[in-house]
N, C-alpha and C. Protein backbone atom coordinates (compact mmCIF):
# COMPACT_ATOMS: atom_id res chain seq x y z
N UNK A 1 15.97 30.37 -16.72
CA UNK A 1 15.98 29.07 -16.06
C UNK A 1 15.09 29.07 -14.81
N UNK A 2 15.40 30.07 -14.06
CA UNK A 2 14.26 29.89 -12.88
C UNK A 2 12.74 30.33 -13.01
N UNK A 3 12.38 30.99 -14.37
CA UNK A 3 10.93 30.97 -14.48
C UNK A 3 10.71 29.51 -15.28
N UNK A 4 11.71 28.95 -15.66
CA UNK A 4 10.74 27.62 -16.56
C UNK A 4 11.05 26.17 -15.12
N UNK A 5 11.74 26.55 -14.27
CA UNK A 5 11.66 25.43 -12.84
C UNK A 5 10.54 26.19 -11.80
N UNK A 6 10.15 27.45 -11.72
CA UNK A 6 8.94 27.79 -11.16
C UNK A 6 7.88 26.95 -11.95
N UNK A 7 7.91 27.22 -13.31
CA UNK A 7 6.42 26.45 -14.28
C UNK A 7 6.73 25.03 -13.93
N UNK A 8 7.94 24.74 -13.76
CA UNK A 8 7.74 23.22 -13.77
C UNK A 8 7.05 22.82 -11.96
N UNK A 9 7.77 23.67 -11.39
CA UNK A 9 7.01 22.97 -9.83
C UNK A 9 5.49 23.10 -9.87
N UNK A 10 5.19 24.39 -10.18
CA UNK A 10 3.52 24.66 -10.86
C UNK A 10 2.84 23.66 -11.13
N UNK A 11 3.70 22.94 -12.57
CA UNK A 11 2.82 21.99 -13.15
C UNK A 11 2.82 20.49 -12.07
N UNK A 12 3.91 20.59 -11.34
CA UNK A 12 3.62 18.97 -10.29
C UNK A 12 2.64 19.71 -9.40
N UNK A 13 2.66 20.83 -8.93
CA UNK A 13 1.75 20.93 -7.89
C UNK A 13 0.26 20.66 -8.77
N UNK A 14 -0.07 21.41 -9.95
CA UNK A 14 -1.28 20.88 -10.45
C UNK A 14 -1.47 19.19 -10.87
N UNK A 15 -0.54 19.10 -11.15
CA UNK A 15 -0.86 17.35 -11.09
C UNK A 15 -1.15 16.29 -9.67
N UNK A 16 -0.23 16.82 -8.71
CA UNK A 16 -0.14 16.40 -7.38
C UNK A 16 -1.59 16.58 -7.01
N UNK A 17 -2.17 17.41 -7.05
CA UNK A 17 -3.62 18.33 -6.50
C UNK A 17 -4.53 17.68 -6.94
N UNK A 18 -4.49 17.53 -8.17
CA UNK A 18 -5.84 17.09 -8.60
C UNK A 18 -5.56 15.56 -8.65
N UNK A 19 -4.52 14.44 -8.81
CA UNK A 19 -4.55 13.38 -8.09
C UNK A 19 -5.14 13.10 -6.71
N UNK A 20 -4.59 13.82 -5.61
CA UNK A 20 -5.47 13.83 -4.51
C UNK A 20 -6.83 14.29 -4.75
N UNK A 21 -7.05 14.91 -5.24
CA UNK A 21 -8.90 15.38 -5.50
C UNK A 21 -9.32 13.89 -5.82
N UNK A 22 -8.89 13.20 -7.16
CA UNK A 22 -9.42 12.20 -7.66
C UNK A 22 -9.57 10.83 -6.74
N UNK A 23 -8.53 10.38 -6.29
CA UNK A 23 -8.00 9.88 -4.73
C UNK A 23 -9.47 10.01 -3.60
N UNK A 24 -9.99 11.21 -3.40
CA UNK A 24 -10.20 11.32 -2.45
C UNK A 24 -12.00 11.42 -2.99
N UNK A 25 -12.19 11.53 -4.16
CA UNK A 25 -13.46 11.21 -4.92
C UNK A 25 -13.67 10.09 -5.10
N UNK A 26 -12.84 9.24 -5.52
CA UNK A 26 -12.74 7.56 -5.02
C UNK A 26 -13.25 7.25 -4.16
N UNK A 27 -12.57 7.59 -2.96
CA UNK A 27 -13.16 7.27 -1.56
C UNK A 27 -14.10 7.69 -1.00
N UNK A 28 -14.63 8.69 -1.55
CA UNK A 28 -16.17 9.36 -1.31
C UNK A 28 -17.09 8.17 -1.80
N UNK A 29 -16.58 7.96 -2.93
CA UNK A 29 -17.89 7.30 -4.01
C UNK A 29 -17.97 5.61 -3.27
N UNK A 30 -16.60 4.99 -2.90
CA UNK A 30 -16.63 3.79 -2.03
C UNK A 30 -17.75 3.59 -1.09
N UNK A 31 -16.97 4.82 0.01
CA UNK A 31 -18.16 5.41 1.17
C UNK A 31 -19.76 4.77 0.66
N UNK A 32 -19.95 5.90 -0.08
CA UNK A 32 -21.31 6.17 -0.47
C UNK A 32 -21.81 4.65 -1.47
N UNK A 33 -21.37 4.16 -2.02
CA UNK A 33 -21.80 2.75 -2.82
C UNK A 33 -22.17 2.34 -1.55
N UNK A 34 -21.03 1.85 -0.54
CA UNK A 34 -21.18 0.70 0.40
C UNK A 34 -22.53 1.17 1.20
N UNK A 35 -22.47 2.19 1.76
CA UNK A 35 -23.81 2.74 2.40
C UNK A 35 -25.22 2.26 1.45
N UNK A 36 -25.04 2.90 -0.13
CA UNK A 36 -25.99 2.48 -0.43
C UNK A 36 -26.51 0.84 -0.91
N UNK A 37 -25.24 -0.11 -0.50
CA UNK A 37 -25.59 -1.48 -0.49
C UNK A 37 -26.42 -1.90 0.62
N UNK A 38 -25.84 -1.43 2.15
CA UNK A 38 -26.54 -1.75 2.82
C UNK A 38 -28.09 -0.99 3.26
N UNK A 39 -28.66 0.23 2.40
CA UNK A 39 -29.77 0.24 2.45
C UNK A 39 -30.27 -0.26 1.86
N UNK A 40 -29.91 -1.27 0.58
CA UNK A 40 -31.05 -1.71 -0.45
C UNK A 40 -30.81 -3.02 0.51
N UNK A 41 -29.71 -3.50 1.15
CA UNK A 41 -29.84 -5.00 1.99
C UNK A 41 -30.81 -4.53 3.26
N UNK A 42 -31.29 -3.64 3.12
CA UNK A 42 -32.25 -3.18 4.44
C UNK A 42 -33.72 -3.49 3.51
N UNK A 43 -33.85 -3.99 2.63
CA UNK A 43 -35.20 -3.97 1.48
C UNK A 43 -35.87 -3.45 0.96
N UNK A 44 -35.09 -1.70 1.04
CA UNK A 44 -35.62 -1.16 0.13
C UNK A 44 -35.27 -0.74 -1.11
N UNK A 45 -35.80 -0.17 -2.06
CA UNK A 45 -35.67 -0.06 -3.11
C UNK A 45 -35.11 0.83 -4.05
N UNK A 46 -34.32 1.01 -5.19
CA UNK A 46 -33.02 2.02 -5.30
C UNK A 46 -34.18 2.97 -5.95
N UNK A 47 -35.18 2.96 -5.92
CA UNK A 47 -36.43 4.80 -6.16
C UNK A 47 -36.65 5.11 -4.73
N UNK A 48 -36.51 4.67 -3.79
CA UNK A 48 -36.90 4.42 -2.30
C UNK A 48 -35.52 5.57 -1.41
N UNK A 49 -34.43 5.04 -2.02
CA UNK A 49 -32.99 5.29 -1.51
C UNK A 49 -33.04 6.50 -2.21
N UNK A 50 -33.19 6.75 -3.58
CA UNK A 50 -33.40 8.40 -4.09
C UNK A 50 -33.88 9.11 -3.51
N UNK A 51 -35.00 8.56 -3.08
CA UNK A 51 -35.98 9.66 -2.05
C UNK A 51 -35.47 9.52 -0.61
N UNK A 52 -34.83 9.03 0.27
CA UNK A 52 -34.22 8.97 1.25
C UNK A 52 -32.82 10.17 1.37
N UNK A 53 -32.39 9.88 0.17
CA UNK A 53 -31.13 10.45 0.32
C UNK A 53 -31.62 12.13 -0.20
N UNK A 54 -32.94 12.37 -0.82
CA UNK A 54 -32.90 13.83 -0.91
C UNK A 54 -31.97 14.85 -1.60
N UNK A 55 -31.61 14.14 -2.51
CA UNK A 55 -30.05 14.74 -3.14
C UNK A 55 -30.77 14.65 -4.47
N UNK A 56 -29.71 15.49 -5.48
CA UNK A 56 -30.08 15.28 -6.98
C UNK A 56 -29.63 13.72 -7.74
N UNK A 57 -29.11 12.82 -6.38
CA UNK A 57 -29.22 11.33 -6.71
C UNK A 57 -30.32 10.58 -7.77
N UNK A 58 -29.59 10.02 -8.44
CA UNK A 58 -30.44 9.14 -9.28
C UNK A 58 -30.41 7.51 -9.26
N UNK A 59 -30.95 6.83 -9.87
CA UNK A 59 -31.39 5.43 -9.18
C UNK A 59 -29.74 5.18 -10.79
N UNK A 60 -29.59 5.98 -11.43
CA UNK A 60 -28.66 5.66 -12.30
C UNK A 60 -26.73 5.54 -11.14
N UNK A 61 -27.46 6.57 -10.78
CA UNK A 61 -26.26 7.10 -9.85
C UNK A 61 -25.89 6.22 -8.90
N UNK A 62 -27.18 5.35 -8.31
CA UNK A 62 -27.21 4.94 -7.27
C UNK A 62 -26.09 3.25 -7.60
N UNK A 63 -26.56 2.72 -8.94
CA UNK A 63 -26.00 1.83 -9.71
C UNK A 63 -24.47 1.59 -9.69
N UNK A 64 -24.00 3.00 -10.30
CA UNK A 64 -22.87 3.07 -10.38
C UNK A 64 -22.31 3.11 -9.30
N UNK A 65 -22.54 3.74 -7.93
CA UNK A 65 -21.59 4.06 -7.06
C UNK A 65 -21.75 2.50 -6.42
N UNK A 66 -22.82 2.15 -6.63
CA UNK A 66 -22.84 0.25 -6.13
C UNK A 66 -21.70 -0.19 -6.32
N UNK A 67 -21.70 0.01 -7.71
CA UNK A 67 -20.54 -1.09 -8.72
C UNK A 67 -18.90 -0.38 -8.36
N UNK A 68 -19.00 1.12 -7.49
CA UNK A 68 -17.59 1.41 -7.97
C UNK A 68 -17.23 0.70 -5.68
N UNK A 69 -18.09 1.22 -5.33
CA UNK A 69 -17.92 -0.06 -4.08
C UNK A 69 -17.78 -1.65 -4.29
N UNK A 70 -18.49 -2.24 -4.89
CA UNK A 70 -18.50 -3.60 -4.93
C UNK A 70 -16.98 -3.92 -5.62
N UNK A 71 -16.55 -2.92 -6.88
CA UNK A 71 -15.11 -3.47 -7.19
C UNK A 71 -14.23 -2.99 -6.18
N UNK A 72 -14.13 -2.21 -5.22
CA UNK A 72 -13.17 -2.26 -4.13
C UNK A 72 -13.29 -2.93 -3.47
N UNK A 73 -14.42 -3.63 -2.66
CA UNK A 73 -14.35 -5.28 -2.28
C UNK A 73 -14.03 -6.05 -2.88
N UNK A 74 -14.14 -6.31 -3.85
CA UNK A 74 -14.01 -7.69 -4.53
C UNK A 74 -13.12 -7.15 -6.08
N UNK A 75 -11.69 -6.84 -5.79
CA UNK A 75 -11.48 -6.83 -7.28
C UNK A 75 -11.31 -7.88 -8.19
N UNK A 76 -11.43 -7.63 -9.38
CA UNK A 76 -11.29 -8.28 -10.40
C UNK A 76 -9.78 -8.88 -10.74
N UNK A 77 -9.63 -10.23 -10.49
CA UNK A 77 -7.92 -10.37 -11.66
C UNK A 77 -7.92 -9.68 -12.57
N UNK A 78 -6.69 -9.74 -12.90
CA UNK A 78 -6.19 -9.20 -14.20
C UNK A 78 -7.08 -9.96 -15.37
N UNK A 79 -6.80 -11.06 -15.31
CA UNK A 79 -7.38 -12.44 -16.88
C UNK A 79 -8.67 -12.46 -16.25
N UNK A 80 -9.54 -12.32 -15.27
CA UNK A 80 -10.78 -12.86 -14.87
C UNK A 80 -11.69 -11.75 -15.59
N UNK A 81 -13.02 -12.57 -16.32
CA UNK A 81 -13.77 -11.97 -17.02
C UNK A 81 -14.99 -11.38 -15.94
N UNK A 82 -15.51 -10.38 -16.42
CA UNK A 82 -16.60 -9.94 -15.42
C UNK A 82 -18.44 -10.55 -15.76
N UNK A 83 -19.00 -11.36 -15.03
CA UNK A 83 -19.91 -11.73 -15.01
C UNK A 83 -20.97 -10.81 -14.73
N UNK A 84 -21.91 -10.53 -15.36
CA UNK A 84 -23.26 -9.78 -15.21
C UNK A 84 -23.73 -10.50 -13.91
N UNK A 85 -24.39 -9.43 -13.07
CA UNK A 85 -24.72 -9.87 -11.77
C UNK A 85 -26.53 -9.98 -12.51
């Protein structure tokens, strides 16, 4: 009994853990969208912001982390359909 309630605290601590990892990769990627909104609202350009940022960033990358900022501003209803920007 007390090695299968050791495995069990084990397994919440691995679940607990890597929720916060994910949690906290969220909020990285927020960060980083919103930043990279307001450099392209600065006029430049998301091949421009690749080369700025000097990272193995991609203009694909740059897209997505847009979109995973823009839905934490502005979420979506539940029933509301998503419009192509």
């Amino acid at each position: 009994q007390e090695r299968e309630d050791r495995i069990a605290a084990l397994a919440i601590e691995v679940n607990v853990t890597l929720a916060s990892g994910r949690a906290a990769l969220h909020k990285a990627e927020i960060a980083a969208g919103t930043a990279l909104n307001q450099m392209l609202a600065m006029g430049i350009s998301a091949g421009e912001v690749v080369e700025w940022c000097a990272s193995d960033l991609t203009v694909k990358d740059v897209t997505r982390l847009r979109r995973i900022a823009d839905t934490a501003a502005y979420p979506q209803a539940p029933d509301e359909k998503v419009v192509a920007k």
